[in-house]
C-alpha atoms as a PDB file:
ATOM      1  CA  UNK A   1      98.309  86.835 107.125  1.00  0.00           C
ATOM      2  CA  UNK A   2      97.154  89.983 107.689  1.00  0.00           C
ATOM      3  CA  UNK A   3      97.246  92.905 104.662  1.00  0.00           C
ATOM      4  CA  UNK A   4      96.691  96.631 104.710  1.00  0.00           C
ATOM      5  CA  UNK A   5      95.254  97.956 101.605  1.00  0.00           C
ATOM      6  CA  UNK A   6      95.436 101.538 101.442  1.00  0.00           C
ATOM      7  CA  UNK A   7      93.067 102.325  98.926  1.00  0.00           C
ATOM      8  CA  UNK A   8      89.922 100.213  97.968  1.00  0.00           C
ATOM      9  CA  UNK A   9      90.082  98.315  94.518  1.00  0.00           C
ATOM     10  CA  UNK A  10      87.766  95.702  94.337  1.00  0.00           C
ATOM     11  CA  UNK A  11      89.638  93.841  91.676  1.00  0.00           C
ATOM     12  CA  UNK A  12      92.536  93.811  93.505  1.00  0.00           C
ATOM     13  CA  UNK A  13      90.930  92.548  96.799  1.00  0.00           C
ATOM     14  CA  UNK A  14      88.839  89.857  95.493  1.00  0.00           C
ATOM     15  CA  UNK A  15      92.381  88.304  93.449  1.00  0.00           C
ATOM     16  CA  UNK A  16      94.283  88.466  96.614  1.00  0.00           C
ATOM     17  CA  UNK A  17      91.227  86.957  98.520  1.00  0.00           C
ATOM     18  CA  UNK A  18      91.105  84.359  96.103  1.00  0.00           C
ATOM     19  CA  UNK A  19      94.833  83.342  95.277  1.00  0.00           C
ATOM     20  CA  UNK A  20      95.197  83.512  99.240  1.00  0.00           C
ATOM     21  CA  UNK A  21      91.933  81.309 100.117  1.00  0.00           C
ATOM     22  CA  UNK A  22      92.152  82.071 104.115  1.00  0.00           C
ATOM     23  CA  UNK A  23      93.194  84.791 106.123  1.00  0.00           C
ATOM     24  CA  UNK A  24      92.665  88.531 106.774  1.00  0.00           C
ATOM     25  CA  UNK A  25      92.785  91.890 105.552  1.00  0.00           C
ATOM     26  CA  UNK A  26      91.906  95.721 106.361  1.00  0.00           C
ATOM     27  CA  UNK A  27      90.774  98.507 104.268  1.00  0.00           C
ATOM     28  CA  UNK A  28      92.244 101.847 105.421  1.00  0.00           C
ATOM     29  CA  UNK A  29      88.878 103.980 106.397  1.00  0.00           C
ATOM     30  CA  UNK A  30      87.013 100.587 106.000  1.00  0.00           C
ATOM     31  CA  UNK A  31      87.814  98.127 108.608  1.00  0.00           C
ATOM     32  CA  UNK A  32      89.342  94.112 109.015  1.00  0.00           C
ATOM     33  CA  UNK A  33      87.679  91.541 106.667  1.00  0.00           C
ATOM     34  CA  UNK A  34      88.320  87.715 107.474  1.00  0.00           C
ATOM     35  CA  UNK A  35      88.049  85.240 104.437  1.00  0.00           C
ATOM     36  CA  UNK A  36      87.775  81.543 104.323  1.00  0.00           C
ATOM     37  CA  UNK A  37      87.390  79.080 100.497  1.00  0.00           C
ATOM     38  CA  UNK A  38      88.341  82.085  98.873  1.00  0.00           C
ATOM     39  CA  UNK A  39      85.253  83.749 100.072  1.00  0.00           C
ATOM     40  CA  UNK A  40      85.033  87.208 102.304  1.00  0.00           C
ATOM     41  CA  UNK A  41      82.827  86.323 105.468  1.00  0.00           C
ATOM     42  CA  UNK A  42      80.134  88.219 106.466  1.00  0.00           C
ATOM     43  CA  UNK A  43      81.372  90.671 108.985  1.00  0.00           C
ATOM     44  CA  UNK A  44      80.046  90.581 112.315  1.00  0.00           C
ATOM     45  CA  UNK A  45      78.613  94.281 112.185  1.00  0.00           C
ATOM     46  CA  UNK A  46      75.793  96.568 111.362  1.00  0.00           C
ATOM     47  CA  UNK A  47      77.942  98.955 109.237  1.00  0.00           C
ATOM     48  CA  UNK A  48      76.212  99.366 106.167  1.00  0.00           C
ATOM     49  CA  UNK A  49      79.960 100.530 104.462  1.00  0.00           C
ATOM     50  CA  UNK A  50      81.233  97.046 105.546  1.00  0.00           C
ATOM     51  CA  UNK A  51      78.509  95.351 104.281  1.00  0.00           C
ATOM     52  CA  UNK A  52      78.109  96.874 101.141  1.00  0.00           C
ATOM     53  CA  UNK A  53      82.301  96.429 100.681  1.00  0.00           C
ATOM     54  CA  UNK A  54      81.777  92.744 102.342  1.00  0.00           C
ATOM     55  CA  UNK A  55      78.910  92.303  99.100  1.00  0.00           C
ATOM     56  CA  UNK A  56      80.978  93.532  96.250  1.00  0.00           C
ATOM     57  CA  UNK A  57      84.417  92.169  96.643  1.00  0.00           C
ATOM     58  CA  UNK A  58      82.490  88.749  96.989  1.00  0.00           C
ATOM     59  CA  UNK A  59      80.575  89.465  93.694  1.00  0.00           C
ATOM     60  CA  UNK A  60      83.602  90.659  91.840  1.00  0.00           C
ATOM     61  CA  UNK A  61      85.177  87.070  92.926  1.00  0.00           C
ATOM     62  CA  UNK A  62      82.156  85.124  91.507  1.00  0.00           C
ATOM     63  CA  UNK A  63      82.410  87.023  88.494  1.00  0.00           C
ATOM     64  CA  UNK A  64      86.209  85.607  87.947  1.00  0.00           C
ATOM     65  CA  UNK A  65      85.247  82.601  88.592  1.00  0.00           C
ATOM     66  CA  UNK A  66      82.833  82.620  86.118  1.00  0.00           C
END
């Protein structure tokens, strides 16, 4: 399943990451983002924006989880 979010909430990522457990998503400005165990995998890039976006939503789940 693949879902556009238009505007970046971490929050609201990381709970539709996590109630979904595998599949895809973009981030409008951002890029595509594949997750897997309710996890966002690392993406296969050097763009620091991804990485830093790929970082927090995956911190924001640990801290629900918590």
């Amino acid at each position: 399943m693949l879902r556009e979010f238009t505007i970046y909430r971490p929050r609201q990522v990381a709970r539709f990451v996590k109630t979904l457990f595998k599949g895809q998503f973009t981030i409008a400005g951002i890029g595509e983002f594949q997750f897997d165990n309710g996890k966002v995998l690392l993406p296969d890039t050097t763009d620091l924006q991804k990485m830093t976006v790929f970082k927090e939503i995956n911190g924001v789940i640990a801290t629900m989880q918590a």
